[in-house]
C-alpha atoms as a PDB file:
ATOM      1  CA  UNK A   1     -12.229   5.496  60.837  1.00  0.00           C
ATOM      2  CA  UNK A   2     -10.467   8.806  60.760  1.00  0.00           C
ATOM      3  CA  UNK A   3      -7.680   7.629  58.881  1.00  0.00           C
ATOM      4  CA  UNK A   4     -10.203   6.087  55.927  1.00  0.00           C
ATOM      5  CA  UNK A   5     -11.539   9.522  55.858  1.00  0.00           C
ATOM      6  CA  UNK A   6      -8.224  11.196  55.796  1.00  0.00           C
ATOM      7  CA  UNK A   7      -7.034   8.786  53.064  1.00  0.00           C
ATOM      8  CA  UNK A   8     -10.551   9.457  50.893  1.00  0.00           C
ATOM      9  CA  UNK A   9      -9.928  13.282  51.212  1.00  0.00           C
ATOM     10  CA  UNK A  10      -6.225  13.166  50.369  1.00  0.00           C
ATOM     11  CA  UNK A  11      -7.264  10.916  47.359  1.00  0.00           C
ATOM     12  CA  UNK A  12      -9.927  13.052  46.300  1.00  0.00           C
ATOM     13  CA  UNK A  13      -7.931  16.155  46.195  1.00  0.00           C
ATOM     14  CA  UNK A  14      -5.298  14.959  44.258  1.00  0.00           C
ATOM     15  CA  UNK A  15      -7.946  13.653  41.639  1.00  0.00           C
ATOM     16  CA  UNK A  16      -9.348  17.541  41.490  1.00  0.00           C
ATOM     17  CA  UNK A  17      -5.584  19.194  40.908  1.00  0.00           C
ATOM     18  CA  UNK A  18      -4.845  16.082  38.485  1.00  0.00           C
ATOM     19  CA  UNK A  19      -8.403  17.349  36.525  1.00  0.00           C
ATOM     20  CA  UNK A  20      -7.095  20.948  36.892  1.00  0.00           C
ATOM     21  CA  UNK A  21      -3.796  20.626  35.597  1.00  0.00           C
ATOM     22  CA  UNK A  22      -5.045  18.523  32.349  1.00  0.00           C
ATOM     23  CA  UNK A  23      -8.211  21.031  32.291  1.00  0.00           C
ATOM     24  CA  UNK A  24      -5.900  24.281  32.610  1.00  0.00           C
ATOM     25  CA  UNK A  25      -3.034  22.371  30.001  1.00  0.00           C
ATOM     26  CA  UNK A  26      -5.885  21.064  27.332  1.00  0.00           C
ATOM     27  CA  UNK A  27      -7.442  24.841  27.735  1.00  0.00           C
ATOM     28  CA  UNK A  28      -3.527  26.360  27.101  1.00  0.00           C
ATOM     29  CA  UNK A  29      -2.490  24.382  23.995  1.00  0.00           C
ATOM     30  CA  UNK A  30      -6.558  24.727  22.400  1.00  0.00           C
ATOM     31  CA  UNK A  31      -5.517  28.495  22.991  1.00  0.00           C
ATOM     32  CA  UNK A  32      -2.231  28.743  21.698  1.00  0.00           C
ATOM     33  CA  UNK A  33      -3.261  26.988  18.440  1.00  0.00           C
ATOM     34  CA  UNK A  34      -6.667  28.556  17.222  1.00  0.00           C
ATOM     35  CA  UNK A  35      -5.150  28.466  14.147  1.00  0.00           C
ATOM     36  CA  UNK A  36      -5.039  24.346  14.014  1.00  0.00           C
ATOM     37  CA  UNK A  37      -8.835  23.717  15.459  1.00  0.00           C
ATOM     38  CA  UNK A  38      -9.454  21.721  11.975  1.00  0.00           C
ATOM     39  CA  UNK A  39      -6.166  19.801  11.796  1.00  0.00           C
ATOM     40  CA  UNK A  40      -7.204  18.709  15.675  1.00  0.00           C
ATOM     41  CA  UNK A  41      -9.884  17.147  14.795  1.00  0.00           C
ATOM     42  CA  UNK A  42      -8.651  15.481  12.110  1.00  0.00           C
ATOM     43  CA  UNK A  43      -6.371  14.004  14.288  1.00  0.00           C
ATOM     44  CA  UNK A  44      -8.588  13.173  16.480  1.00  0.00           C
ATOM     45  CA  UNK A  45     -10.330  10.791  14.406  1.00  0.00           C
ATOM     46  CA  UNK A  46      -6.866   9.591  12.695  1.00  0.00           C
ATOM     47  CA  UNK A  47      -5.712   9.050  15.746  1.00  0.00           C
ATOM     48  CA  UNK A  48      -8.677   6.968  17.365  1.00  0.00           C
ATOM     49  CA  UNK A  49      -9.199   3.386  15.828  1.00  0.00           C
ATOM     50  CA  UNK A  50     -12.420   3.111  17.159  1.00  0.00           C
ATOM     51  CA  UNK A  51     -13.788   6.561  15.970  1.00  0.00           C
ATOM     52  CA  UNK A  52     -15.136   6.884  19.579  1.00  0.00           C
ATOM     53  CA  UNK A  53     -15.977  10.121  19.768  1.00  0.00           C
ATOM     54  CA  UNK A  54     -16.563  13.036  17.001  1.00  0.00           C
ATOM     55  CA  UNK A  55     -14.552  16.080  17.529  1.00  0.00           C
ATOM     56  CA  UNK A  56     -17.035  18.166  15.818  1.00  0.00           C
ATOM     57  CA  UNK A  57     -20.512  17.248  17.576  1.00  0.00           C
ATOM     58  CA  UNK A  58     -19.325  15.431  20.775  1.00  0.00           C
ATOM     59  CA  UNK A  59     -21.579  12.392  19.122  1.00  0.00           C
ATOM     60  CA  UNK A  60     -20.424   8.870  18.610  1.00  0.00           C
ATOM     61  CA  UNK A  61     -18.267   8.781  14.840  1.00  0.00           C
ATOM     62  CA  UNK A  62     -18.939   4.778  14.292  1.00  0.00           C
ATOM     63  CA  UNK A  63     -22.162   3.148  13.621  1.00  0.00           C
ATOM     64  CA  UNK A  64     -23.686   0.437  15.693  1.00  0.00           C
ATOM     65  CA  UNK A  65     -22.540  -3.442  15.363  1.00  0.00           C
ATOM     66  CA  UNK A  66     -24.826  -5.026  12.297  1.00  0.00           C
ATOM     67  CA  UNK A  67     -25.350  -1.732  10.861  1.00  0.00           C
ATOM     68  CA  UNK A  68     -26.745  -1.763   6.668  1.00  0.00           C
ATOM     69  CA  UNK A  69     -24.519  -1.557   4.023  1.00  0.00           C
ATOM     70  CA  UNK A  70     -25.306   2.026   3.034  1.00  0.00           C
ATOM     71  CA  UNK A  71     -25.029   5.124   5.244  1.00  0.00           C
ATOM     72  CA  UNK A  72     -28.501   6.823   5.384  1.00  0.00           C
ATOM     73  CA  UNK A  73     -28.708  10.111   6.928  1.00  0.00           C
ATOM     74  CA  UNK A  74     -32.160  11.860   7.313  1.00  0.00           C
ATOM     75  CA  UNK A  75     -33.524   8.266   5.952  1.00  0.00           C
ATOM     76  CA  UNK A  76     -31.790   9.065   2.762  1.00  0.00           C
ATOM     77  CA  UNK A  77     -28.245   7.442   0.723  1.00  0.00           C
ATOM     78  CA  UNK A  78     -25.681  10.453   0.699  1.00  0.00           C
ATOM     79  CA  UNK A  79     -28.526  12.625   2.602  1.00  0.00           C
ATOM     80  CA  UNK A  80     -30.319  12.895  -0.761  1.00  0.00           C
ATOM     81  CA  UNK A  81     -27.420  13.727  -2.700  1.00  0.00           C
ATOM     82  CA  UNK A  82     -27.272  12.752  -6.756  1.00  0.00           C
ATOM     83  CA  UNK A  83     -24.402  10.227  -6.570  1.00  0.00           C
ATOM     84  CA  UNK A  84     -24.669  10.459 -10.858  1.00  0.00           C
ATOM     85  CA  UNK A  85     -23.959  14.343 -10.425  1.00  0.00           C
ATOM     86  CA  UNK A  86     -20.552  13.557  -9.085  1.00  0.00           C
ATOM     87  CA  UNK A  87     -19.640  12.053 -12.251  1.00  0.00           C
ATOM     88  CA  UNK A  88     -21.575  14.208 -15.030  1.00  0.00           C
ATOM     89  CA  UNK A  89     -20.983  17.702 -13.038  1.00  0.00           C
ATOM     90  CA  UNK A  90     -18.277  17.009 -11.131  1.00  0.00           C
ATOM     91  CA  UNK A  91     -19.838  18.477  -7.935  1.00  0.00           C
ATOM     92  CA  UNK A  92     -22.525  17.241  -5.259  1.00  0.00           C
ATOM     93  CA  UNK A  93     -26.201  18.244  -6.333  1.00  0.00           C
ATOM     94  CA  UNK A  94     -29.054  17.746  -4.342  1.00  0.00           C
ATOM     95  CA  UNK A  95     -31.598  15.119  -5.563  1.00  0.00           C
ATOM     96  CA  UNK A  96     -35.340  15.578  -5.532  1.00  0.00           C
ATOM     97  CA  UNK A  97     -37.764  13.899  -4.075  1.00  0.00           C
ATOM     98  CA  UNK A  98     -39.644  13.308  -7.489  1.00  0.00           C
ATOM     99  CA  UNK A  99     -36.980  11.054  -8.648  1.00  0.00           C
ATOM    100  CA  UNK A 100     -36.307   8.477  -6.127  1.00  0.00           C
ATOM    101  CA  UNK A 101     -35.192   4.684  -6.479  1.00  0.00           C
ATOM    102  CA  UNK A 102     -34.719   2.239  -3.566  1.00  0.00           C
ATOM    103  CA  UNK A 103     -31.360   0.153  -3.897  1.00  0.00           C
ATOM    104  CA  UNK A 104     -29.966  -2.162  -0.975  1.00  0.00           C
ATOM    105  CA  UNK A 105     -32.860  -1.206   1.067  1.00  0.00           C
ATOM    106  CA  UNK A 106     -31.710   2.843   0.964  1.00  0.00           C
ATOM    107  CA  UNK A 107     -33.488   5.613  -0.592  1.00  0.00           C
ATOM    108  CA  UNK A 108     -31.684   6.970  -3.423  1.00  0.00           C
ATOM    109  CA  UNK A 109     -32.332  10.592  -4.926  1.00  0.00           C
ATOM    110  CA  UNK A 110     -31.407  11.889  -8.237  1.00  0.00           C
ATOM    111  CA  UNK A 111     -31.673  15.618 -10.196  1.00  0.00           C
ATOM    112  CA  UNK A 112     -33.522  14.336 -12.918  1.00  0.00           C
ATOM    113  CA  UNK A 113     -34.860  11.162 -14.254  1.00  0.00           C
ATOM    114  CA  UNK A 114     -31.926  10.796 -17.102  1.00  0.00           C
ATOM    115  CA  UNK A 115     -29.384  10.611 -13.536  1.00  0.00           C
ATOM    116  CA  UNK A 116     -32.243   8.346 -11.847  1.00  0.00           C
ATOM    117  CA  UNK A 117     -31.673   5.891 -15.391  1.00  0.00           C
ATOM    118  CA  UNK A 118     -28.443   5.957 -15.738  1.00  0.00           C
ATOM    119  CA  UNK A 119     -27.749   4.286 -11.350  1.00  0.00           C
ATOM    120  CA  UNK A 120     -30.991   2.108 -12.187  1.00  0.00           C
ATOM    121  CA  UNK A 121     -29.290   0.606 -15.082  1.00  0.00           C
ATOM    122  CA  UNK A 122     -25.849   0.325 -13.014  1.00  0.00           C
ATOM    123  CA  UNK A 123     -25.930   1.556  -9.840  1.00  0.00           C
ATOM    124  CA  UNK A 124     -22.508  -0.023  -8.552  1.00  0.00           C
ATOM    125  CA  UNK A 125     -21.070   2.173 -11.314  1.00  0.00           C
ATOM    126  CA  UNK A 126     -22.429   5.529  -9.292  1.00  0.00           C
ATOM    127  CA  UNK A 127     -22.701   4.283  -5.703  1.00  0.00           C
ATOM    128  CA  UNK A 128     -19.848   5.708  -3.494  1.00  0.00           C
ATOM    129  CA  UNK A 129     -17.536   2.695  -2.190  1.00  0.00           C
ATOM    130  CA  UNK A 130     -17.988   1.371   1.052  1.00  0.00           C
ATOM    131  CA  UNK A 131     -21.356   2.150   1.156  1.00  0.00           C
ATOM    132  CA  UNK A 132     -21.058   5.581   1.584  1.00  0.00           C
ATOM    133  CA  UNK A 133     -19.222   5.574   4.695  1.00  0.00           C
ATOM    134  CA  UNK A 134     -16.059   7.443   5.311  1.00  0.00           C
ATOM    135  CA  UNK A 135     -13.589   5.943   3.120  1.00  0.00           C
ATOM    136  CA  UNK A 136     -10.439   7.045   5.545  1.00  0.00           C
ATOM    137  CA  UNK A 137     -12.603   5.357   8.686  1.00  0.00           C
ATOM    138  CA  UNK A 138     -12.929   1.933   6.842  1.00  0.00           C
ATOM    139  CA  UNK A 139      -9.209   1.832   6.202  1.00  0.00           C
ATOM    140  CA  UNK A 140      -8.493   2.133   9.163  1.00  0.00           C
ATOM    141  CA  UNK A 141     -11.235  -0.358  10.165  1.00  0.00           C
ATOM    142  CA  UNK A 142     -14.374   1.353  11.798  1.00  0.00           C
ATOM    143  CA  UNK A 143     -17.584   3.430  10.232  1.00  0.00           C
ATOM    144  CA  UNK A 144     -18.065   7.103   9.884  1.00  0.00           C
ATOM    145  CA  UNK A 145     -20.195   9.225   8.701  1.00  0.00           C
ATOM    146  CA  UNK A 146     -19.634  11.446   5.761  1.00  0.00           C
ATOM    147  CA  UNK A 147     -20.519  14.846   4.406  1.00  0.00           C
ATOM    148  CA  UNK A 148     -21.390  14.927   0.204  1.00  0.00           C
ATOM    149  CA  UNK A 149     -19.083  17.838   0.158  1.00  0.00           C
ATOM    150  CA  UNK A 150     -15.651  15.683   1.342  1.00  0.00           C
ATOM    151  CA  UNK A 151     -15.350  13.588  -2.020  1.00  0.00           C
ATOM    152  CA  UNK A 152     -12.966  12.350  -4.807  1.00  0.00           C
ATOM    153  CA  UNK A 153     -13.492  10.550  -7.746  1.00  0.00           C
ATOM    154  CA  UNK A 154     -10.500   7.916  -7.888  1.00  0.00           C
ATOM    155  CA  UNK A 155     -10.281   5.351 -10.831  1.00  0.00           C
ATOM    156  CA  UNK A 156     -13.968   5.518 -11.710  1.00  0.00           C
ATOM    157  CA  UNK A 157     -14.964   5.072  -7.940  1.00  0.00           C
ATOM    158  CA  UNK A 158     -16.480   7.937  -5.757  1.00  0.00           C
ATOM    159  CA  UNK A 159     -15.320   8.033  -2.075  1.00  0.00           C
ATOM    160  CA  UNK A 160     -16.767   9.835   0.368  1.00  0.00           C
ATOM    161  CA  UNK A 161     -15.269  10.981   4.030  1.00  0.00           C
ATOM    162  CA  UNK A 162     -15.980  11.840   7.116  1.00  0.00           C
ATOM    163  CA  UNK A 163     -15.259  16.388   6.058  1.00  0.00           C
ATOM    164  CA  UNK A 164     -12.944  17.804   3.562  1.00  0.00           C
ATOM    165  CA  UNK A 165     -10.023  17.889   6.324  1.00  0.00           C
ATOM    166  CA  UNK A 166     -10.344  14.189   6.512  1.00  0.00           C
ATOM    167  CA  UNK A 167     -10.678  13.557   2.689  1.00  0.00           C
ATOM    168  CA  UNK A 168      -7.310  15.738   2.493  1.00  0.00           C
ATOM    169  CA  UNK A 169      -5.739  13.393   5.177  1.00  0.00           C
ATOM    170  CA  UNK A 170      -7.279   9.814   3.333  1.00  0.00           C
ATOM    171  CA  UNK A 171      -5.915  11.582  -0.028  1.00  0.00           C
ATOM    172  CA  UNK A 172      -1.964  11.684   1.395  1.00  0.00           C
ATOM    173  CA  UNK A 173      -2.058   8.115   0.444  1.00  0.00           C
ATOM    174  CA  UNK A 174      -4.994   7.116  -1.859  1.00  0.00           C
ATOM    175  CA  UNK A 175      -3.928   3.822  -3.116  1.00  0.00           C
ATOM    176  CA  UNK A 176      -2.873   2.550   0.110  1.00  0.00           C
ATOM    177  CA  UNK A 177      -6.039   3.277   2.246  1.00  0.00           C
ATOM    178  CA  UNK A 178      -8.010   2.008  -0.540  1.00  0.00           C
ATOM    179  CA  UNK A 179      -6.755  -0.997  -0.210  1.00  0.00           C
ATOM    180  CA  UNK A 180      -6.590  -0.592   3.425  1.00  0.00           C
ATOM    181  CA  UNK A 181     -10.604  -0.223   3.334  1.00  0.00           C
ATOM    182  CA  UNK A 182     -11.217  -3.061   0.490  1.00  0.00           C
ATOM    183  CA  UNK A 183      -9.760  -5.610   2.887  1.00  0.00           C
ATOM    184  CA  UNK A 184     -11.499  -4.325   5.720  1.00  0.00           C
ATOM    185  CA  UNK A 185     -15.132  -4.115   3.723  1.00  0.00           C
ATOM    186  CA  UNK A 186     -17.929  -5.169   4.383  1.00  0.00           C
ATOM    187  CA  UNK A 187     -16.378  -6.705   7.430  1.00  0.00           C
ATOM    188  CA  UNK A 188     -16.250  -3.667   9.225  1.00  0.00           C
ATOM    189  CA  UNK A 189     -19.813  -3.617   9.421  1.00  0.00           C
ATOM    190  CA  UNK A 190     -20.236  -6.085  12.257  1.00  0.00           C
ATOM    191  CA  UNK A 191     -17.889  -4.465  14.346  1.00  0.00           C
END
C-alpha cells in the first residue's frame, strides 16, 4: 500500500515539473517573439489538418460533420456581406437588410437591388468558392471560417479565408491549393 502511494506521488510530481517546464518554455518563446503573434497563428492552423482549435478565440476552426454548403455567420452568407461588391468595387461592402435573396438555403445580402439582380440572375458567378469557407482550410481538407476582409479575386472566382494572414499564406501558392480544395470539395463537408 505504501509503495502504490509512493509510486502515485512520484508519478504525479513528475507530471507537474513536465507541465512547468512546457508552461515556463511555451511562456519564453511567446515572449521572445511578440513580434510573430500573427505568423503563430497562422501556423497554427497550417500546421493542424484538422483545424482543431482556433488560435485566435480558443473555439473549434472546423464545422460539424454534415454541415450546409454555405458558411452562415450571424444566420447570414459572408455575415451579410455584398458578394457582387467584391467584383464591381473591389472591396467588401456590407449588404442591407432591404435587399435580401435566399440561395442554397442561406440568406444572401446585397447594397442595392442592381447587386441583388445581377447574383439572382447568376449567383455561381458572385458566390465565393467553396461555399464561403476558408479556401486555404479546404485545401488542405477541413472547414473554416472566414472573415469578408481576407479575400482575392482569382480567375473570376472570389475566395475567402480564414484572416488576411491566412489568405497571404493560401496566396504563396494559389493555383496549387485551388486545386488542392476543388478535389477536396464538397467532400469535405461530411468530414
Amino acid at each position: 500500500m505504501k509503495l502504490n502511494y509512493v509510486t502515485t506521488i512520484a508519478i504525479a510530481s513528475l507530471f507537474t515539473v513536465g507541465f512547468a517546464a512546457s508552461t515556463y518554455a511555451i511562456s519564453s518563446s511567446t515572449n521572445s517573439n511578440r513580434g510573430s503573434s500573427s505568423r503563430s497563428a497562422v501556423e497554427a492552423i497550417a500546421n493542424n489538418p484538422r483545424g482543431a482549435g482556433n488560435p485566435r478565440l480558443g473555439t473549434n476552426l472546423h464545422a460539424d460533420k454534415g454541415q450546409s454548403s454555405i458558411y452562415v455567420k450571424n444566420g447570414l452568407a459572408i455575415g451579410g456581406t455584398d458578394p457582387v461588391a467584391y467584383f464591381q468595387q473591389g472591396r467588401p461592402v456590407q449588404g442591407s437588410s432591404q435587399f435580401e435573396y435566399q440561395w442554397k438555403g442561406a440568406t444572401w445580402r446585397f447594397q442595392s437591388a442592381a447587386n441583388k439582380e445581377l447574383f439572382v440572375s447568376n449567383p455561381e458567378e458572385y458566390a465565393p468558392q467553396y461555399g464561403g469557407y476558408c479556401a486555404y482550410a479546404v485545401s488542405r481538407g477541413y472547414t473554416a471560417k472566414t472573415e469578408p476582409e481576407a479575400w482575392k479575386i482569382v480567375d473570376g472566382k472570389l475566395y475567402l479565408n480564414y484572416s488576411l494572414e491566412v489568405r497571404d499564406l493560401w496566396s504563396q501558392d494559389i493555383s496549387g491549393n485551388i486545386i488542392k480544395a476543388d478535389r477536396n470539395w464538397p467532400g469535405v463537408l461530411e468530414k
